[in-house]
C-alpha atoms as a PDB file:
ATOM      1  CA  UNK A   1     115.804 122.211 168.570  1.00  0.00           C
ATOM      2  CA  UNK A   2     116.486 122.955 164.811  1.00  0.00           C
ATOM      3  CA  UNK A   3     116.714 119.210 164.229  1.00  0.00           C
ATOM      4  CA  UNK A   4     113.265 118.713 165.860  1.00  0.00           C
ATOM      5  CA  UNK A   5     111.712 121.260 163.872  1.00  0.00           C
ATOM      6  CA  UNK A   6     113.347 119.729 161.058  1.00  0.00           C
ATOM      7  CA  UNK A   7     111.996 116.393 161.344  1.00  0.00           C
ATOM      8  CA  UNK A   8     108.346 117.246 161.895  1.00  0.00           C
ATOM      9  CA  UNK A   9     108.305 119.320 159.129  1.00  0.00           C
ATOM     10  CA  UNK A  10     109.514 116.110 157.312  1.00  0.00           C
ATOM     11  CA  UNK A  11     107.085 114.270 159.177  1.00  0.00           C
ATOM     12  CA  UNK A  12     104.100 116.341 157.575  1.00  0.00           C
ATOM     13  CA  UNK A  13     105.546 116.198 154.149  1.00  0.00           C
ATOM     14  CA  UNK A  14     105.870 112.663 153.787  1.00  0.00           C
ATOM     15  CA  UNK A  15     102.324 112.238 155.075  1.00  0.00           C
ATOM     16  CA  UNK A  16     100.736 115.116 153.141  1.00  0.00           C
ATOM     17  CA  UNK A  17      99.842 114.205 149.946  1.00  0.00           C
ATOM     18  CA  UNK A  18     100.390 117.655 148.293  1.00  0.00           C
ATOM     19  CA  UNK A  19     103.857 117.631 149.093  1.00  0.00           C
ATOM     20  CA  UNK A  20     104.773 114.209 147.784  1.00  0.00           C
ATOM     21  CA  UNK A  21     106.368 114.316 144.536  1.00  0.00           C
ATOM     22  CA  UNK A  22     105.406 112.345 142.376  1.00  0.00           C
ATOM     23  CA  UNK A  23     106.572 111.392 138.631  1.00  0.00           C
ATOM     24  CA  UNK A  24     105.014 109.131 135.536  1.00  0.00           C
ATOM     25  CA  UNK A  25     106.216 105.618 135.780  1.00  0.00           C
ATOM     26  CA  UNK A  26     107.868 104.495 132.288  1.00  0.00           C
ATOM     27  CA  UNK A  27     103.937 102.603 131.601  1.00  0.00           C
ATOM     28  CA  UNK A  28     102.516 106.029 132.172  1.00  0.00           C
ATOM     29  CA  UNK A  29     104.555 107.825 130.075  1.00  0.00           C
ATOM     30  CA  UNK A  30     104.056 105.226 127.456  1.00  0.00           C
ATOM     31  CA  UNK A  31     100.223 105.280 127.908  1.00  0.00           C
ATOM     32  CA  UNK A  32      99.982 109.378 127.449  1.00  0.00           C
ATOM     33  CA  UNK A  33     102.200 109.132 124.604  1.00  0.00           C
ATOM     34  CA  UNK A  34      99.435 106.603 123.279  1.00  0.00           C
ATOM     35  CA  UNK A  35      96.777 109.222 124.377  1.00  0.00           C
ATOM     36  CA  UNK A  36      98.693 112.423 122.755  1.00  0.00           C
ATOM     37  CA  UNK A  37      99.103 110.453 119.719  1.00  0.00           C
ATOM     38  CA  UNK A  38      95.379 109.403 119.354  1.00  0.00           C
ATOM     39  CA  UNK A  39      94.756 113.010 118.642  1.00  0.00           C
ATOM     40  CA  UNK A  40      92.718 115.801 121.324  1.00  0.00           C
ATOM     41  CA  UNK A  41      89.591 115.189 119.534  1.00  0.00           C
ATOM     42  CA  UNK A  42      89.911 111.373 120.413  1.00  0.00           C
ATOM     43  CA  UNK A  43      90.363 112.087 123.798  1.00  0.00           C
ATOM     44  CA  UNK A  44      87.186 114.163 123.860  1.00  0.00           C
ATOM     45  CA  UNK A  45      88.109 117.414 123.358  1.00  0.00           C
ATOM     46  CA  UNK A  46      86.631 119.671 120.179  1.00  0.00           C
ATOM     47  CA  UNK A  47      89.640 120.882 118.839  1.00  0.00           C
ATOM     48  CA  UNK A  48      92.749 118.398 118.113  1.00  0.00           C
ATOM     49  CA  UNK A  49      95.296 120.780 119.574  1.00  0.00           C
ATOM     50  CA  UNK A  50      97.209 119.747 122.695  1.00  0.00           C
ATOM     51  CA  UNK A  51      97.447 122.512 125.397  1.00  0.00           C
ATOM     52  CA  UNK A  52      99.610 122.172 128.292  1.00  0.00           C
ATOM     53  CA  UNK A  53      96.320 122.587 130.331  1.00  0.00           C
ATOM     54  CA  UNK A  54      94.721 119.542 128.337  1.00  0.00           C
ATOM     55  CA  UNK A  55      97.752 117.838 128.687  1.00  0.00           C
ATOM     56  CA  UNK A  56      97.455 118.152 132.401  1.00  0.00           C
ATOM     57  CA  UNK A  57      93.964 117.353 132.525  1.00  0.00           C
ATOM     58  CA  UNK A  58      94.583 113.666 130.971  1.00  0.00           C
ATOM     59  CA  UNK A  59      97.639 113.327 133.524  1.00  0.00           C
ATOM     60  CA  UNK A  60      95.592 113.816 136.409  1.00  0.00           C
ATOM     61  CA  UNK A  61      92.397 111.783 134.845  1.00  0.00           C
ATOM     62  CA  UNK A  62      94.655 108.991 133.928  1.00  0.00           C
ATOM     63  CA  UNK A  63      96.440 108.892 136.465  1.00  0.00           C
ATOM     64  CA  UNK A  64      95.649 110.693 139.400  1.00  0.00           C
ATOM     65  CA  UNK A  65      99.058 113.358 139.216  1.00  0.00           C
ATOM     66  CA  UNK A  66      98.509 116.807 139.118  1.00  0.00           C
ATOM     67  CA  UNK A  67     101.230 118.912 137.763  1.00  0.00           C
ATOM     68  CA  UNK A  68     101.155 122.810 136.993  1.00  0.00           C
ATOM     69  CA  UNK A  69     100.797 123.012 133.241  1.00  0.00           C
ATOM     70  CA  UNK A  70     104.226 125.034 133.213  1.00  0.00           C
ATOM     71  CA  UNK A  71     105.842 121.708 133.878  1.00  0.00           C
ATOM     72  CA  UNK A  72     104.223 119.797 130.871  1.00  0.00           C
ATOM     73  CA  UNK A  73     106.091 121.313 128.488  1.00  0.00           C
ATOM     74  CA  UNK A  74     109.275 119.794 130.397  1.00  0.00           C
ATOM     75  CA  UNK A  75     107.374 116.567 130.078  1.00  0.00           C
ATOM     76  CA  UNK A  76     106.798 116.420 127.133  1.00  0.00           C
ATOM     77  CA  UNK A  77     110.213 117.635 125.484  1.00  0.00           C
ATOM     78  CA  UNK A  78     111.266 114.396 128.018  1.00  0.00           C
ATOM     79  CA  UNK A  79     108.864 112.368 125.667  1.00  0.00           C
ATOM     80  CA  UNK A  80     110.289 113.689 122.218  1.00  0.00           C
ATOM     81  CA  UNK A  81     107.760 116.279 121.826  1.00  0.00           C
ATOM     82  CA  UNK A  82     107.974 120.127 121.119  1.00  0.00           C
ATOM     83  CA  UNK A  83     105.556 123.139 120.584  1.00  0.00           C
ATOM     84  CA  UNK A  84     104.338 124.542 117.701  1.00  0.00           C
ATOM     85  CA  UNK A  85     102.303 127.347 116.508  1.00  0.00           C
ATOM     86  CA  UNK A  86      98.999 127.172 115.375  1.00  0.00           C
ATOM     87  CA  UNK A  87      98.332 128.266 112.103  1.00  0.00           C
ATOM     88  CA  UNK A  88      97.082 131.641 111.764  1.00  0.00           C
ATOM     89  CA  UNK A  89      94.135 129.958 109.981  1.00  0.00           C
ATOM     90  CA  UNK A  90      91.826 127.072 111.330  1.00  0.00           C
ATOM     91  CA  UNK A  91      91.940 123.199 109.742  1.00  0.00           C
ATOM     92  CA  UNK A  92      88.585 123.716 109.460  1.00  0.00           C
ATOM     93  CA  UNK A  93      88.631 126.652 107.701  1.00  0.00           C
ATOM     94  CA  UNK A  94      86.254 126.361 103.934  1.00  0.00           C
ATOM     95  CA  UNK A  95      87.801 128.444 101.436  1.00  0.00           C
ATOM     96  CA  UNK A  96      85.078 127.922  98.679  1.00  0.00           C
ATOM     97  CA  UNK A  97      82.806 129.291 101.964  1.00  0.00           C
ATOM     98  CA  UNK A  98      85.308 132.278 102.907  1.00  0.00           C
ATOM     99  CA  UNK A  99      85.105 133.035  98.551  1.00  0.00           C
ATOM    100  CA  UNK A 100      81.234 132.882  98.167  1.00  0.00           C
ATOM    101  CA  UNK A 101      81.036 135.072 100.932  1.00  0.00           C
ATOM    102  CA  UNK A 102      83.847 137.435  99.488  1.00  0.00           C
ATOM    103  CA  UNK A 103      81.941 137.561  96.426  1.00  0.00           C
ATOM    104  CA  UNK A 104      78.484 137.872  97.893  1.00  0.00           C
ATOM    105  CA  UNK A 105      78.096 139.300 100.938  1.00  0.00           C
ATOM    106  CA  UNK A 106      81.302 141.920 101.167  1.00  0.00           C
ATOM    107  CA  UNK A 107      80.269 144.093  98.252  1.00  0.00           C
ATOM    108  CA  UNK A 108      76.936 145.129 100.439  1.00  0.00           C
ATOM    109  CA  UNK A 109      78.659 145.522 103.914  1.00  0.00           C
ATOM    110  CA  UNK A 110      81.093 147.941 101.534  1.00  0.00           C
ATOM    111  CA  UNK A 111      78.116 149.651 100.241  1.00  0.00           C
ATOM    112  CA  UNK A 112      76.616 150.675 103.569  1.00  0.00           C
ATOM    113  CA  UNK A 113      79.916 152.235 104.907  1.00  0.00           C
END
């Protein structure tokens, strides 16, 4: 009976899609290492950071895998890639901005406390 049980439960994995496992081919980890190296922005996003979630996102547009964005980072260290921190201040930060408005605007907002 246990062997039955078994092999029907087999049976519905190998035919259910959800439960297949599936894995990049070496092209498709060669094409997202194209993709990741092209940049976020390039890829449509509007920030050129690389979340695991965005990450995911061009797996499963590209090609059609979905993985939990937990198992990216896996993936990627696979690829030669690692995490970093983003800077506590943004690329697009402009400092002779962030000055005029130390020098102009701060003063008044000090005043009215």
């Amino acid at each position: 009976m246990v062997g039955k049980v078994q092999e029907k439960r087999y049976e519905r994995i190998k035919t259910n899609k959800a439960y297949r496992h599936h894995a990049l081919s070496e092209d498709q980890k060669k094409q997202l290492v194209e993709v990741l190296i092209k940049g976020a922005e390039s890829y449509g996003f509007e920030t050129d950071i690389w979340t695991a979630e965005r990450v995911a996102k061009v797996i499963y547009d590209k090609f059609g895998i979905k993985y939990h964005p937990d198992h990216i980072r896996k993936i990627l260290h696979s690829l030669g890639f690692s995490w970093k921190r983003v800077e506590g201040r943004p690329r697009e930060r402009d400092e002779d901005k962030v000055k005029e408005w130390i020098a102009d605007t701060l003063p008044y907002i000090k005043k009215a406390e």
